[in-house]
C-alpha atoms as a PDB file:
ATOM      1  CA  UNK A   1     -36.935-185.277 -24.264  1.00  0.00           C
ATOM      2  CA  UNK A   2     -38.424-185.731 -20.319  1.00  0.00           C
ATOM      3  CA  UNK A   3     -39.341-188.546 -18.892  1.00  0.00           C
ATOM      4  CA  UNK A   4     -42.916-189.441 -19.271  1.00  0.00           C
ATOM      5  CA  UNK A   5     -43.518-193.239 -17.777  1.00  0.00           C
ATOM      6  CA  UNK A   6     -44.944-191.628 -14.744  1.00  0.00           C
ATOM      7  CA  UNK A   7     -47.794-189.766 -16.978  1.00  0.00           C
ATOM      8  CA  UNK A   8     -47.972-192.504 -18.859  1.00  0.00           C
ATOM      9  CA  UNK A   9     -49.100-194.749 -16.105  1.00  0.00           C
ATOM     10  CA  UNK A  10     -50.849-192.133 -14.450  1.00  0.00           C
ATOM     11  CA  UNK A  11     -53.123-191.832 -17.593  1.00  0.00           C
ATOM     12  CA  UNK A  12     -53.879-195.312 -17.925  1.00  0.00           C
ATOM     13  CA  UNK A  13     -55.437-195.828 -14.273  1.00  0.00           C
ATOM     14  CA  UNK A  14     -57.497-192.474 -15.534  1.00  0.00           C
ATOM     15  CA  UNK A  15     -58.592-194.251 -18.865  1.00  0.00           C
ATOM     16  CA  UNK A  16     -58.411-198.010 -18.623  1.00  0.00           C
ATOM     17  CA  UNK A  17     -60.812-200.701 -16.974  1.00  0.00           C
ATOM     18  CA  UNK A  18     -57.660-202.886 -16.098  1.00  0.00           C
ATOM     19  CA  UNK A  19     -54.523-201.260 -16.816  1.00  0.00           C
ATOM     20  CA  UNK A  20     -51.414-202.735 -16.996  1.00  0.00           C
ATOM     21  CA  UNK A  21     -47.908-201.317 -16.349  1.00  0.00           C
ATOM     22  CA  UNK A  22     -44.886-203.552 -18.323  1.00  0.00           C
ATOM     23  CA  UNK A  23     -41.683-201.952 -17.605  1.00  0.00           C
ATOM     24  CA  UNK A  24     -38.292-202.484 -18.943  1.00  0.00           C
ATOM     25  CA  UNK A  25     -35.040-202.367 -18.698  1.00  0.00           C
ATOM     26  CA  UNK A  26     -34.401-198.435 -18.610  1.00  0.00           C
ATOM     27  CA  UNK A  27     -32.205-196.333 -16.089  1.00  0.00           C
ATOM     28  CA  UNK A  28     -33.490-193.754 -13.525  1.00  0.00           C
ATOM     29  CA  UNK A  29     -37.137-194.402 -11.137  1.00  0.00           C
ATOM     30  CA  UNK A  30     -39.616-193.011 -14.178  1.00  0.00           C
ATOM     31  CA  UNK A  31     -42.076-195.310 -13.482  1.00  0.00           C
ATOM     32  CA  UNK A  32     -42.031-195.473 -10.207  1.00  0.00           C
ATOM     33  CA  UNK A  33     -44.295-192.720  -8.880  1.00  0.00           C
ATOM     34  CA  UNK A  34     -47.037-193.655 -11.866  1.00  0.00           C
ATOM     35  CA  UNK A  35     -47.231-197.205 -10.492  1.00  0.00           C
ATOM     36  CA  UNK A  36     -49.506-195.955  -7.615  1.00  0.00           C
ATOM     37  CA  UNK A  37     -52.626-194.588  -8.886  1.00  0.00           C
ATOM     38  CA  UNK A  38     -52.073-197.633 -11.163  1.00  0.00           C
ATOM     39  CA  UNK A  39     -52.774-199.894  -8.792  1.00  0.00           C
ATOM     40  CA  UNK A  40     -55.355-198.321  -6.450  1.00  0.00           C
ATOM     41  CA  UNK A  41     -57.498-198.559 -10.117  1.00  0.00           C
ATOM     42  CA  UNK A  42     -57.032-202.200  -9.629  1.00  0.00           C
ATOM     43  CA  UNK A  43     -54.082-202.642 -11.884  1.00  0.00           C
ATOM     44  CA  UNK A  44     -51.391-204.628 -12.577  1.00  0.00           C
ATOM     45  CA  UNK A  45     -47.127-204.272 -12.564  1.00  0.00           C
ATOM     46  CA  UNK A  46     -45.327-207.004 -14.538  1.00  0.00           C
ATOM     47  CA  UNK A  47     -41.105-205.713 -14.857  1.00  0.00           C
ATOM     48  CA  UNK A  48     -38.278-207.241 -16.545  1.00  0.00           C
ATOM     49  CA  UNK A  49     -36.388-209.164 -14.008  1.00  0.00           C
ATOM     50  CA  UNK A  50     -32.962-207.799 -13.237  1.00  0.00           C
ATOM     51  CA  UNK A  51     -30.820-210.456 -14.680  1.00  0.00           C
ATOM     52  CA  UNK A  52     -31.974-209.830 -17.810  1.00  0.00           C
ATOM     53  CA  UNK A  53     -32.022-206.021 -17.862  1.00  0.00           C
ATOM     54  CA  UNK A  54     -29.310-203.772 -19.021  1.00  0.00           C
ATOM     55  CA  UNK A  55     -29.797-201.475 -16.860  1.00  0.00           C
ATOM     56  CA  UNK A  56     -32.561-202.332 -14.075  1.00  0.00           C
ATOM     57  CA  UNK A  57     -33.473-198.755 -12.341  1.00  0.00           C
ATOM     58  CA  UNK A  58     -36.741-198.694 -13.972  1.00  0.00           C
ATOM     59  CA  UNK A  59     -37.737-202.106 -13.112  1.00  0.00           C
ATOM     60  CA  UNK A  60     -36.873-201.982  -9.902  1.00  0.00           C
ATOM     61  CA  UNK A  61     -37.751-198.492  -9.107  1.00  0.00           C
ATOM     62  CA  UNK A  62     -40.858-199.979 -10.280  1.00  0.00           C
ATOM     63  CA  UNK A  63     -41.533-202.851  -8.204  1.00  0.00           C
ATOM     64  CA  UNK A  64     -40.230-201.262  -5.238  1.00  0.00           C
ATOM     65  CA  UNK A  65     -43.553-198.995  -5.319  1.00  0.00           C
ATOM     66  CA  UNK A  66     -45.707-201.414  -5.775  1.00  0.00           C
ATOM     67  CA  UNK A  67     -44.182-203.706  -2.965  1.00  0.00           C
ATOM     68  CA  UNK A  68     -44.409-200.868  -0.922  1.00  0.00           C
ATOM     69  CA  UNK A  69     -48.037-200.139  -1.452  1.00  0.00           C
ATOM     70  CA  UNK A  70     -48.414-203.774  -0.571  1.00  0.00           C
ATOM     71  CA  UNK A  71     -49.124-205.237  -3.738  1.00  0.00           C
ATOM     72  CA  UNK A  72     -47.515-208.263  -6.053  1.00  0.00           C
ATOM     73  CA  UNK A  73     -45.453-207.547  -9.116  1.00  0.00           C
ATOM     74  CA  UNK A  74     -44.272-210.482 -11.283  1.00  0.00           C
ATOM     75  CA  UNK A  75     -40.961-210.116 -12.715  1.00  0.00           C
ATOM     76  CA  UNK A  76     -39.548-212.478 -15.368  1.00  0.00           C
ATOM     77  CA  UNK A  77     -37.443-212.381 -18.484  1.00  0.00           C
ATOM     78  CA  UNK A  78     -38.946-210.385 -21.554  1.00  0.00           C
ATOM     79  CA  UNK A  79     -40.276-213.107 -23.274  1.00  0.00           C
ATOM     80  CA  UNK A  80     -42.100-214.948 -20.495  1.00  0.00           C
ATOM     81  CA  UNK A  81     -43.362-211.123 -19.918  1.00  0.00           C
ATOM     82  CA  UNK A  82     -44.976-211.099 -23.540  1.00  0.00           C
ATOM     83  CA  UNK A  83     -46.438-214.596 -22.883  1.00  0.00           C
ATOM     84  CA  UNK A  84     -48.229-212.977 -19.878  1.00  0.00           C
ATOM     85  CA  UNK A  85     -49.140-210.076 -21.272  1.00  0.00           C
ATOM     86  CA  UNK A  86     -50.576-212.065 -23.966  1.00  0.00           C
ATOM     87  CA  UNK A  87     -52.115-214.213 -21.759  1.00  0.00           C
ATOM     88  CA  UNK A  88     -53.892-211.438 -20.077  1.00  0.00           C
ATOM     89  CA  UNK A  89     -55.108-209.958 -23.236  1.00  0.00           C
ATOM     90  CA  UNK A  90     -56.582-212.793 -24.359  1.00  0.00           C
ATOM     91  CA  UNK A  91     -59.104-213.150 -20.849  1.00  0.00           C
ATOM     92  CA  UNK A  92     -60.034-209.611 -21.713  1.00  0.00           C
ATOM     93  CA  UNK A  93     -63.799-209.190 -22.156  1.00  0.00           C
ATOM     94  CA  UNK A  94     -64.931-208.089 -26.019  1.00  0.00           C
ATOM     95  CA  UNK A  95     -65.715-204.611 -27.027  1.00  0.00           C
ATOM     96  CA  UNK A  96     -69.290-204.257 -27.311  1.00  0.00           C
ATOM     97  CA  UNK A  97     -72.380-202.031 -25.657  1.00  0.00           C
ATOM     98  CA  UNK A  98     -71.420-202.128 -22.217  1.00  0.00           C
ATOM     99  CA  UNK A  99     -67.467-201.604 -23.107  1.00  0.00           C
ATOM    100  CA  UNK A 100     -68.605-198.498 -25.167  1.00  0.00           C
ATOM    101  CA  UNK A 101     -70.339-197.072 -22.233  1.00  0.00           C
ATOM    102  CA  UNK A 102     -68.052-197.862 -19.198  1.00  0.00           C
ATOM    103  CA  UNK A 103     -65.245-196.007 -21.744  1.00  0.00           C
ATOM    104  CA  UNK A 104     -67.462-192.822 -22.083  1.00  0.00           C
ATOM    105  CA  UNK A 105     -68.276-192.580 -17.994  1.00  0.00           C
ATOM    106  CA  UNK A 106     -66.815-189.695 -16.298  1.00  0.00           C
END
């Protein structure tokens, strides 16, 4: 087993319409280097704040990128993360026609 955050997050700026990277408590920088093309798609980071990791390399690796390609990451405890994940979820726009077809562009 490799790490595979980075591809991860590189694939979602590819494929999603407003991606979203969550990151948690985890040791090592994956993460880090898939948070960029992330956020030039318009994303968003949202990592588990440090005093409530086990191990916080992967959060903070995280953040760290995004900070330094001058954009805002929330951090918070993994419950108040679900409630904003949730909470951004629920704003999304319903699958239909136009959802279809922005999906299938090149």
């Amino acid at each position: 087993m490799h790490p595979s955050v980075d591809g991860l997050f590189q694939s979602a700026a590819l494929a999603a319409r407003r991606p979203v990277a969550v990151v948690m408590s985890g040791m090592g920088q994956d993460g880090a280097a898939g948070v960029a093309p992330l956020l030039a798609r318009g994303g968003m980071v949202l990592v588990q704040e440090a005093a409530s990791c086990v191990v916080a390399g992967m959060p903070g690796a995280a953040a760290a990128a995004a900070r330094a390609a001058g954009m805002a990451v929330e951090a918070a405890a993994p419950a108040a993360l679900g409630r904003r994940l949730a909470r951004l979820l629920s704003t999304a726009p319903p699958p239909g026609p136009v959802a279809e077809a922005e999906r299938k562009r090149p």
